[in-house]
Protein backbone atom coordinates (compact mmCIF):
# COMPACT_ATOMS: atom_id res chain seq x y z
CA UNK A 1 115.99 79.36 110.95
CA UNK A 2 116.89 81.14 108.01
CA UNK A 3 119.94 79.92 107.24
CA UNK A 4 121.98 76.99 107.60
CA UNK A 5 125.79 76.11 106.48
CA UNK A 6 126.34 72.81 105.26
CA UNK A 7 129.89 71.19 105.27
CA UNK A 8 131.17 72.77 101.77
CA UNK A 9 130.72 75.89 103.41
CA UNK A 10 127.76 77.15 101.59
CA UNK A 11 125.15 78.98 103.05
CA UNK A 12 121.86 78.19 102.32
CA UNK A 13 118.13 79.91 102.69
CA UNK A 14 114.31 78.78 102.05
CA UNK A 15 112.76 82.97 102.03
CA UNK A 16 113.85 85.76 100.20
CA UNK A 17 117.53 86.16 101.13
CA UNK A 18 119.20 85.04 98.26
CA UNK A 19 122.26 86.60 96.14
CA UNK A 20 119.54 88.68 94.54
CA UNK A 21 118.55 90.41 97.59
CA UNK A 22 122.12 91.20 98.80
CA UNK A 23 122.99 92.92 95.28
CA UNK A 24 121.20 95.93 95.93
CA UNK A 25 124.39 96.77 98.06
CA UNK A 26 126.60 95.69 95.44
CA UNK A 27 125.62 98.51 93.75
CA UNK A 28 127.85 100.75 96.04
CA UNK A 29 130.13 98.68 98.30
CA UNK A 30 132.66 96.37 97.04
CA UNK A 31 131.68 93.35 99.29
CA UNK A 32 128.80 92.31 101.95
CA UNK A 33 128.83 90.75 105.04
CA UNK A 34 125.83 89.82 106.85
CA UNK A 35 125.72 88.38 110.27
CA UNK A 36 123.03 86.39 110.83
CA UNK A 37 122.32 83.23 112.84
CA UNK A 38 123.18 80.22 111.29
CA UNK A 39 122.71 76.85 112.08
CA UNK A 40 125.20 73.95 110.37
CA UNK A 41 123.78 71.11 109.01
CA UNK A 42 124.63 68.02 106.47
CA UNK A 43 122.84 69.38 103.81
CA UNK A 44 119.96 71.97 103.35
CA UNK A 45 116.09 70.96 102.87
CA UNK A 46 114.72 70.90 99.89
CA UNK A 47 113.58 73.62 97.75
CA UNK A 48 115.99 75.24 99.52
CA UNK A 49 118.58 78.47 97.10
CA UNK A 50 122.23 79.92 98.24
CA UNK A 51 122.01 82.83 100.51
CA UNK A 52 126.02 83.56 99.84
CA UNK A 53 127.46 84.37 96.74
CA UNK A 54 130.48 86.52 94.89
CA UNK A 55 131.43 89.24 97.26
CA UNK A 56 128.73 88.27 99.41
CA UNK A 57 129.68 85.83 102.65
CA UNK A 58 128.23 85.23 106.31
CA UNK A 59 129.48 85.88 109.69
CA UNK A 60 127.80 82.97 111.42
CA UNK A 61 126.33 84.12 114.96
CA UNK A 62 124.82 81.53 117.41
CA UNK A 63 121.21 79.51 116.15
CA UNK A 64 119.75 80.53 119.30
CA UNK A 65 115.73 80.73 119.30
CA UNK A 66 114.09 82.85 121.96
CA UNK A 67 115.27 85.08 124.61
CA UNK A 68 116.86 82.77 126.75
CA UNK A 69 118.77 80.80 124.31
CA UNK A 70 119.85 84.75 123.86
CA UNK A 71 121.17 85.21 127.04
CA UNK A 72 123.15 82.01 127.17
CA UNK A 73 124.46 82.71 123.91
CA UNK A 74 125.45 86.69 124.40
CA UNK A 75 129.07 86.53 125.32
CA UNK A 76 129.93 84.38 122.26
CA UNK A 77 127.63 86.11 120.28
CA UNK A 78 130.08 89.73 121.12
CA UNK A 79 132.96 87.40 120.64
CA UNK A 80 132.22 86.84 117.06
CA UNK A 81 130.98 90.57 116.25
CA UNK A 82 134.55 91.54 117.79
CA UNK A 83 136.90 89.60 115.61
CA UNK A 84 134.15 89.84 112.30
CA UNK A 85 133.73 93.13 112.03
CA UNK A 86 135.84 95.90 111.08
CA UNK A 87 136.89 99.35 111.78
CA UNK A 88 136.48 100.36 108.61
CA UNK A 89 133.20 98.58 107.65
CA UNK A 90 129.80 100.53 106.94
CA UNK A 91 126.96 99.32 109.15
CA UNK A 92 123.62 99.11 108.09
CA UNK A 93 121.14 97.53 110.59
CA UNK A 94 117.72 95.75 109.53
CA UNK A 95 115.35 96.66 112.60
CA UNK A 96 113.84 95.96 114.98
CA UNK A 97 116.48 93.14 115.51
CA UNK A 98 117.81 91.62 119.05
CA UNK A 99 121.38 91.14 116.46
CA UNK A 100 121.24 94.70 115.28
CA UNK A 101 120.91 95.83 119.01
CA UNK A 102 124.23 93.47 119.91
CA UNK A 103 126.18 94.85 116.48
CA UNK A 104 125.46 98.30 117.82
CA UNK A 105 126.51 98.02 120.84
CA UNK A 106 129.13 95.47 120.41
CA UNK A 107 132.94 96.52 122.04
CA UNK A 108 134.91 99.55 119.83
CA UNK A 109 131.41 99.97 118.40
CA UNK A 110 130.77 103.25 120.43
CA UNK A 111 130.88 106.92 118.62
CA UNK A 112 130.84 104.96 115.04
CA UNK A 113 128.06 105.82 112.40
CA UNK A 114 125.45 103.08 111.72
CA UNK A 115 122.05 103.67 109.41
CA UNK A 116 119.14 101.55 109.91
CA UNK A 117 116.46 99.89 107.47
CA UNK A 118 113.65 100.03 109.88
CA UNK A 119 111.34 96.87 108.17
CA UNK A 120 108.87 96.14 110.85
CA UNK A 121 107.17 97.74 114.12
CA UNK A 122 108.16 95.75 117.42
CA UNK A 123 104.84 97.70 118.36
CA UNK A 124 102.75 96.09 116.81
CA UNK A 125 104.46 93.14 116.58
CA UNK A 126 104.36 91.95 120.10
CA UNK A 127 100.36 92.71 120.79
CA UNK A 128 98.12 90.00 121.53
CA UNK A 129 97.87 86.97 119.02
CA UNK A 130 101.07 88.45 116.60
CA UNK A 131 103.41 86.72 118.83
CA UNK A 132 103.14 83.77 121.46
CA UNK A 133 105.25 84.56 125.04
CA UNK A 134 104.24 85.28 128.10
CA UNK A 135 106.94 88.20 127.74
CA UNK A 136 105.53 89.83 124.79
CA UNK A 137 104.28 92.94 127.00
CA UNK A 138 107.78 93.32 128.25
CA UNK A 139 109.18 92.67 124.23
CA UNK A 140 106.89 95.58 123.11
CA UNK A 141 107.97 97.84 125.28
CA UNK A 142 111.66 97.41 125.39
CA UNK A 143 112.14 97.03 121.70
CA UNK A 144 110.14 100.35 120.88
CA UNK A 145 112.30 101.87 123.03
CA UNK A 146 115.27 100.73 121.84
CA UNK A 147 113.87 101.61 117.95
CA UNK A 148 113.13 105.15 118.54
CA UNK A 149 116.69 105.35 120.70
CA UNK A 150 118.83 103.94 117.36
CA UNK A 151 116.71 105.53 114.74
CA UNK A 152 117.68 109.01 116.86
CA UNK A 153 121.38 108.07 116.89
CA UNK A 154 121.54 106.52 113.52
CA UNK A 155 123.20 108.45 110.76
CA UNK A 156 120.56 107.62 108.08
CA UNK A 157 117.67 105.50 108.61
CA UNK A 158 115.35 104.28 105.75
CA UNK A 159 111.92 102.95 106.15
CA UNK A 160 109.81 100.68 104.12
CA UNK A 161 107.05 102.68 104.72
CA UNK A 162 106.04 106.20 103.11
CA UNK A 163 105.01 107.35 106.60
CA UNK A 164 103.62 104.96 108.85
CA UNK A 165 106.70 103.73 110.62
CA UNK A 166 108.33 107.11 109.77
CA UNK A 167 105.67 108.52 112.79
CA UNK A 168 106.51 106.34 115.45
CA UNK A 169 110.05 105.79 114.99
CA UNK A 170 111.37 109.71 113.77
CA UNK A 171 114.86 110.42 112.81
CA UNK A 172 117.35 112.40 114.89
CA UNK A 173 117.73 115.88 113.16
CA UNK A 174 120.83 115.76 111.36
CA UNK A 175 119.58 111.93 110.14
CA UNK A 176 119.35 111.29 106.36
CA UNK A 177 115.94 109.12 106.10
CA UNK A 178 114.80 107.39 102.54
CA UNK A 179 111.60 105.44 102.12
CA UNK A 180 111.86 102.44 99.94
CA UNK A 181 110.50 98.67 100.46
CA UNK A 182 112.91 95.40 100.51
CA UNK A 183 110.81 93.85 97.84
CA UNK A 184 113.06 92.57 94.60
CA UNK A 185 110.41 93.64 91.71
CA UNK A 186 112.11 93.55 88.48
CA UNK A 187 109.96 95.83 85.60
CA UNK A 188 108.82 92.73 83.35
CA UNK A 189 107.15 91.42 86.56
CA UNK A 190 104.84 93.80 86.31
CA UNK A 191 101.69 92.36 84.74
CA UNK A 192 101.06 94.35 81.52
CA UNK A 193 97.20 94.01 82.11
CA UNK A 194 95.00 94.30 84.78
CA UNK A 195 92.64 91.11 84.99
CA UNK A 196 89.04 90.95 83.92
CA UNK A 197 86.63 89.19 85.95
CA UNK A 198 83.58 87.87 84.17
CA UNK A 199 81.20 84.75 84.73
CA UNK A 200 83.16 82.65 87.24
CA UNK A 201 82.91 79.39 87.08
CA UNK A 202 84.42 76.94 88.92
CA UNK A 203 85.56 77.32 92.61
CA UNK A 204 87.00 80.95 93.19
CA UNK A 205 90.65 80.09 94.39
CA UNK A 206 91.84 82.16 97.34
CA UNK A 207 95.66 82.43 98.07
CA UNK A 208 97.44 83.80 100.74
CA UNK A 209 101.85 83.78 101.36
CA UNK A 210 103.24 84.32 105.02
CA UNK A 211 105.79 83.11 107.92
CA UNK A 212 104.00 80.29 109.62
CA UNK A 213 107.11 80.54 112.46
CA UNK A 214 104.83 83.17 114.53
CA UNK A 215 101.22 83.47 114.40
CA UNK A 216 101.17 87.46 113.48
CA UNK A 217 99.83 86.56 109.49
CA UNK A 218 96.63 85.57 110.88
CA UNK A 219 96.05 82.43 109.29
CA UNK A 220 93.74 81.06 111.78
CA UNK A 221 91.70 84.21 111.40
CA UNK A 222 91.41 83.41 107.37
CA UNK A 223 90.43 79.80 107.70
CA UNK A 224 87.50 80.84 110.14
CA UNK A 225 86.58 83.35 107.85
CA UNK A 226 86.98 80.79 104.70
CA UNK A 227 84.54 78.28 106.94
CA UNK A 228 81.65 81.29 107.62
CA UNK A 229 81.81 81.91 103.45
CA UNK A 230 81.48 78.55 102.65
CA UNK A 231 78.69 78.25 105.17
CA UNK A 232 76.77 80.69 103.14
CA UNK A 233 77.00 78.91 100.09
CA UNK A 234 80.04 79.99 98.45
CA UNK A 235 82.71 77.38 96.69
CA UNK A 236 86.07 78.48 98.09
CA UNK A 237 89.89 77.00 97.67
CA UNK A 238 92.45 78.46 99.64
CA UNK A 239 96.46 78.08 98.91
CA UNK A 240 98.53 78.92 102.04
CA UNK A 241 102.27 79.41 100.91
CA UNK A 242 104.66 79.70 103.77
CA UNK A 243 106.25 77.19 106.30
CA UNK A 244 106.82 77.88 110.43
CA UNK A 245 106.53 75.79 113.36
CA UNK A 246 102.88 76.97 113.50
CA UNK A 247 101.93 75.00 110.70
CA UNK A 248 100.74 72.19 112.12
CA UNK A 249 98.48 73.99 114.63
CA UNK A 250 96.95 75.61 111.15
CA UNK A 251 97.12 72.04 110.32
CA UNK A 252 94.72 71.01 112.95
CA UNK A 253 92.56 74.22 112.67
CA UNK A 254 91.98 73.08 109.39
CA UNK A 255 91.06 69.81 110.19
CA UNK A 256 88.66 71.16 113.00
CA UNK A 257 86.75 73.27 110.47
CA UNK A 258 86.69 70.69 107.66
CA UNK A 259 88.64 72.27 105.44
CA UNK A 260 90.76 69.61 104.53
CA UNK A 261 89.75 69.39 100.90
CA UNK A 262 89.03 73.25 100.82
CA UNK A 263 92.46 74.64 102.28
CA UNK A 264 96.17 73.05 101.25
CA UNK A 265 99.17 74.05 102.86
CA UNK A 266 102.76 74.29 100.44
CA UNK A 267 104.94 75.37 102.46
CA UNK A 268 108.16 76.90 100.95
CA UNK A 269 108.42 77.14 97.44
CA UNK A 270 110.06 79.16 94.54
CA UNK A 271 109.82 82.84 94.01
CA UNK A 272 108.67 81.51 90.53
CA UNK A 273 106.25 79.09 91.97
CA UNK A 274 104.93 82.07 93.98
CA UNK A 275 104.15 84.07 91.18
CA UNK A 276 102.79 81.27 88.96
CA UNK A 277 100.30 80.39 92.00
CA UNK A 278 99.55 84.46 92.61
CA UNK A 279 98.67 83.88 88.46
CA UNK A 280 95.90 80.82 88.61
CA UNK A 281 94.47 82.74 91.95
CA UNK A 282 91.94 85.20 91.84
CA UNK A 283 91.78 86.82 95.18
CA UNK A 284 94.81 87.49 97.22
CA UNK A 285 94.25 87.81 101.19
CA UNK A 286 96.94 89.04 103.84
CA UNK A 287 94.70 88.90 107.53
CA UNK A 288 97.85 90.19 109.42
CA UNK A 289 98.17 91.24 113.37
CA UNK A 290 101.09 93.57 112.44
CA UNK A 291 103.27 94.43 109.73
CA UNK A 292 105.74 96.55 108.17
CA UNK A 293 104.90 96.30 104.29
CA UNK A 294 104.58 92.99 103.36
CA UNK A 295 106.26 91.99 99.95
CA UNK A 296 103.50 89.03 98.83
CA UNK A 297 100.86 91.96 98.44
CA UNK A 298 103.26 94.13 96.63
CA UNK A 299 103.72 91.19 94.67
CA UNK A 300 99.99 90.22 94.65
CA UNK A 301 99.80 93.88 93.30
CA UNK A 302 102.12 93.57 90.28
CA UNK A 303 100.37 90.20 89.06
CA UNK A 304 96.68 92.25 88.67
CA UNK A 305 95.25 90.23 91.86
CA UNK A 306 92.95 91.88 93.78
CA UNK A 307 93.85 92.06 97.27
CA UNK A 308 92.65 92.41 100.62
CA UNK A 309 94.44 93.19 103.92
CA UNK A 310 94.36 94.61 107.18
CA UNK A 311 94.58 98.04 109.08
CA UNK A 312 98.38 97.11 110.20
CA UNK A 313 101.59 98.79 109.61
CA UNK A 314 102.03 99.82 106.07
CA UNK A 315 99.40 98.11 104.42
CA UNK A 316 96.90 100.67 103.78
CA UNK A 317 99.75 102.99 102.13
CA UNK A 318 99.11 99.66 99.56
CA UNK A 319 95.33 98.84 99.73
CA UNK A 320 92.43 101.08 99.24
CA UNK A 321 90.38 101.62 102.04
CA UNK A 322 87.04 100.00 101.03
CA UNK A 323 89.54 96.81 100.85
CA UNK A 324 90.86 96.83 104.25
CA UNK A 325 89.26 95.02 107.55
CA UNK A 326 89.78 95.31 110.99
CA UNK A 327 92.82 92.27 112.25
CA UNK A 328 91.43 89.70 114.15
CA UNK A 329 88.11 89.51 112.47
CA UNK A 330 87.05 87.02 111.34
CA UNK A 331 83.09 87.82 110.30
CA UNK A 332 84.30 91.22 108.77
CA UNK A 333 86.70 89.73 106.98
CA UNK A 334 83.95 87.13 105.57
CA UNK A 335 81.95 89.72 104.91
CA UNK A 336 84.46 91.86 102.61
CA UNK A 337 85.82 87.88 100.57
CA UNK A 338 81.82 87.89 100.04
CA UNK A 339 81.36 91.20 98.88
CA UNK A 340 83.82 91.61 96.22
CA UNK A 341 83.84 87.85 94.74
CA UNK A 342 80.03 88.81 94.34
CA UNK A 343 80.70 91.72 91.79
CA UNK A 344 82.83 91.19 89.00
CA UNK A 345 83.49 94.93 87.98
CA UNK A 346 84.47 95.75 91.51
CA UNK A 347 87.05 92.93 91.24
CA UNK A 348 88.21 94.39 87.62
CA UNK A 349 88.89 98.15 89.54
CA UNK A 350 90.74 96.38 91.99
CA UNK A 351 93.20 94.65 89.77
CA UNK A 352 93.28 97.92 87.77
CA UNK A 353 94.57 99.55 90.98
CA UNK A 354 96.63 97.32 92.47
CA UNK A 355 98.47 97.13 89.27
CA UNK A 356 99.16 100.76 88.84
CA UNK A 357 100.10 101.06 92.53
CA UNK A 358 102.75 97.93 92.15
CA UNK A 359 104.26 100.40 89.85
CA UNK A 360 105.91 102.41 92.66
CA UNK A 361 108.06 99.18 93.73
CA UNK A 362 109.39 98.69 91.01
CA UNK A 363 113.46 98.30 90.41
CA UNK A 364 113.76 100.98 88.37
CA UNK A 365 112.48 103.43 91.02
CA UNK A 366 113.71 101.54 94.09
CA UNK A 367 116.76 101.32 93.27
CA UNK A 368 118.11 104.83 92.64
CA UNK A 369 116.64 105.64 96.24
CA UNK A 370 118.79 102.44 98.03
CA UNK A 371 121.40 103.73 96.18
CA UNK A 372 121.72 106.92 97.16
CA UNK A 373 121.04 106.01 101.05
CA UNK A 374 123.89 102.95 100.19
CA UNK A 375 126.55 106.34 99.13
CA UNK A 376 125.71 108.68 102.06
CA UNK A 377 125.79 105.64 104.55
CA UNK A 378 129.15 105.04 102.53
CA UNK A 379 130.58 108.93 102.52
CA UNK A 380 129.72 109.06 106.54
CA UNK A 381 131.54 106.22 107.50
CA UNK A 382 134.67 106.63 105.06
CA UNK A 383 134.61 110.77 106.68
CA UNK A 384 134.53 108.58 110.47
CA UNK A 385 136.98 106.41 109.58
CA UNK A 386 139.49 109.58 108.03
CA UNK A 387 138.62 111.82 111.47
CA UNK A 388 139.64 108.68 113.72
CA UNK A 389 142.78 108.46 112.04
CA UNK A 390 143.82 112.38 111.97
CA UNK A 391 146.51 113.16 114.28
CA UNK A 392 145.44 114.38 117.48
C-alpha cells in the first residue's frame, strides 16, 4: 500500500509521493486533493516521509488489493468520490488506474472535463511474467480499452513518453497532449561530470531500484543473469533497492543461486540514500517486462551511471540501442553486463551520454511544460463550470 493514515491524521508514504511530488500542481491550483487508497494504521514503518502537506490533503478510498476486494468495495468506494469531490474541482487522472476509471465515471461526473497523465501501458503491463493472475489476459484487454476510450474523451492528456505511449493511446482531436515524465530532478542533481572508468579493481558493484509488489522489474531475470556472469569468472555485487510482497520469493531465488553474499536486498530507503548508492555503483540495470519511463534510470542517468535496460515502454527513448536487451533474457542480458564491464572507454561514452540525456528531465524544463498543461486543464474546467451555471 502506498499510503497509510495514522491516528494524528497524517498521511504517510515509503515511494515517491511526498509533498515534493504534489507541488508541481501547486504551481497553478490553490490546493490538491488526491484520492488514493489508504489504509489506517498506529503508526507508519520506518523510513517511512509525509505524503500530505500545506494545501495538499487525502480523500481516503477503500485499501482494497485485487479485483475482488474491488468489487466488494465499489459502492463505498462511489460513496466517498460523491461527497469528496466537487463541482468545481479540476480533474486530472494518473492512468491506467482502476480509481481513475471509478472518479470518471463516478455519479454527476458525466459531460465534465477531465485530462489524464497517462504513466504506464496496461498493455504491456499485464503480459506474461509482468503481473501474476490468472485474469491478466482479461486485465490487458479491458484496461487498453478503457485507456484509448478516456484518452479520446479527455480534454488534455499528457504522457511520460515522447512517443511511445503517445502511439497506442492517441488523443481525441480537439485534446491538448504534453509530454513530460513524473520524475522530481532538481538542476544540481545533475552530475557535473560524466564518470571515468579506468583499471577496476575490486568487485564491480551492480545496482538496480524497482517495485518488488509485482514481478514486472524483472528481478529474477537479473539474478540469473548475475549467476551466468559470475560463472564465467567475473566478481559481481548487486544492490536491489525496492520493497513488495515479491521480495521474499527474490529472497529465495537468491538463495537458490548462491547469491547470498553476492546480491543484498534494502528495501525502501531515502531518495538521498538512492542517489548516494546510484554514486558508489558503477553499472545501473533495469531488466523490466513493461514500463512507462521509469524514474531510477532517469535518475541513474543524471548521476553519470551507465545503464542498461530493456526494449519496454519508454525506455529506449532513454537508452541507446547497443544498451538495450530483449525482457526476459536472461543469457542476453549476461552477455551485454559482460560486454561493457569488459571495456572501460565504452563505459566512459555511456556515462557521457546518459548524462547529457538526463538533461532533458530536468526541473527547469519539466516544469514549464506541467505548467502549462496544469493552466489549460485549469481554463477548461473554470469555462465548464461558467457554461453549467449560465441561465438556460
Amino acid at each position: 500500500m502506498r499510503f497509510v493514515r495514522t491516528p494524528d491524521g497524517r498521511v504517510w508514504t515509503p515511494g515517491v509521493f511526498t509533498p515534493d511530488f504534489w507541488a508541481r500542481y501547486l504551481d497553478v491550483f490553490d490546493e490538491v486533493l488526491v484520492a488514493a487508497r489508504v489504509l489506517a494504521r498506529a503508526r507508519p514503518q520506518r523510513d517511512w516521509v509525509r505524503a500530505d502537506g500545506d494545501r495538499i490533503a487525502f480523500l481516503d478510498l477503500p485499501p482494497y488489493r485485487g479485483p475482488r476486494e474491488y468489487l466488494r468495495s465499489r459502492r463505498r468506494l462511489g460513496a466517498i468520490l460523491r461527497r469528496g469531490l466537487r463541482p468545481e474541482d479540476a480533474i486530472i487522472l494518473r492512468v491506467p488506474s482502476q480509481i481513475a476509471l471509478a472518479i470518471e465515471k463516478s455519479p454527476g461526473r458525466h459531460g465534465r472535463p477531465f485530462a489524464l497523465e497517462v504513466v504506464g501501458d496496461p498493455g504491456t503491463t499485464f503480459t506474461k511474467g509482468g503481473v501474476s493472475h490468472p485474469l491478466r489476459w482479461f486485465f490487458r484487454l479491458w484496461f487498453g480499452i478503457q485507456l484509448r476510450r478516456q484518452c479520446l474523451r479527455s480534454c488534455g492528456v499528457a504522457y511520460v513518453t515522447s512517443g511511445t505511449l503517445q502511439k497506442r493511446y492517441p488523443a481525441g482531436s480537439g485534446a491538448m497532449t504534453a509530454a513530460y515524465s513524473s520524475i522530481d530532478l532538481p538542476d544540481d542533481r545533475i552530475s557535473s561530470a560524466p564518470r571515468i572508468h579506468g583499471r577496476h579493481q575490486g568487485p564491480y558493484r551492480l545496482i538496480s531500484v524497482g517495485s518488488m509488489e509485482q514481478p514486472y522489474k524483472g528481478f529474477d531475470v537479473l539474478l540469473d543473469a548475475v549467476a551466468r556472469c559470475m560463472s564465467q569468472g567475473w566478481d559481481l555485487e548487486l544492490e536491489i533497492l525496492g520493497e513488495g510482497r515479491y521480495r521474499r520469493r527474490m529472497e529465495s531465488l537468491r538463495s537458490v543461486l548462491g547469491l547470498e553474499r553476492r546480491v543484498i536486498f534494502r528495501g525502501h530507503v531515502s531518495g538521498e540514500t538512492v542517489r548516494s548508492r546510484m554514486d558508489a555503483a558503477c553499472l545501473f540495470i533495469l531488466p523490466s517486462r513493461t514500463e512507462g519511463l521509469p524514474r531510477s534510470v532517469i535518475e541513474a542517468m543524471a548521476s553519470g551511471l551507465p545503464c542498461i535496460g530493456t526494449r519496454v515502454g519508454g525506455i529506449p527513448e532513454l537508452l541507446a540501442r547497443e544498451d538495450l536487451v530483449e525482457p526476459g533474457n536472461a543469457s542476453e542480458l549476461a552477455e551485454k553486463i559482460m560486454e561493457v564491464l569488459a571495456d572501460p572507454s565504452r563505459l566512459d561514452k555511456m556515462s557521457y551520454r546518459n548524462l547529457r540525456e538526463a538533461g532533458r528531465f530536468a526541473d527547469s524544463v519539466l516544469r514549464v511544460r506541467r505548467s502549462e498543461f496544469y493552466r489549460y486543464v485549469k481554463r477548461a474546467t473554470l469555462d465548464w463550470v461558467t457554461n453549467k451555471e449560465k441561465p438556460q
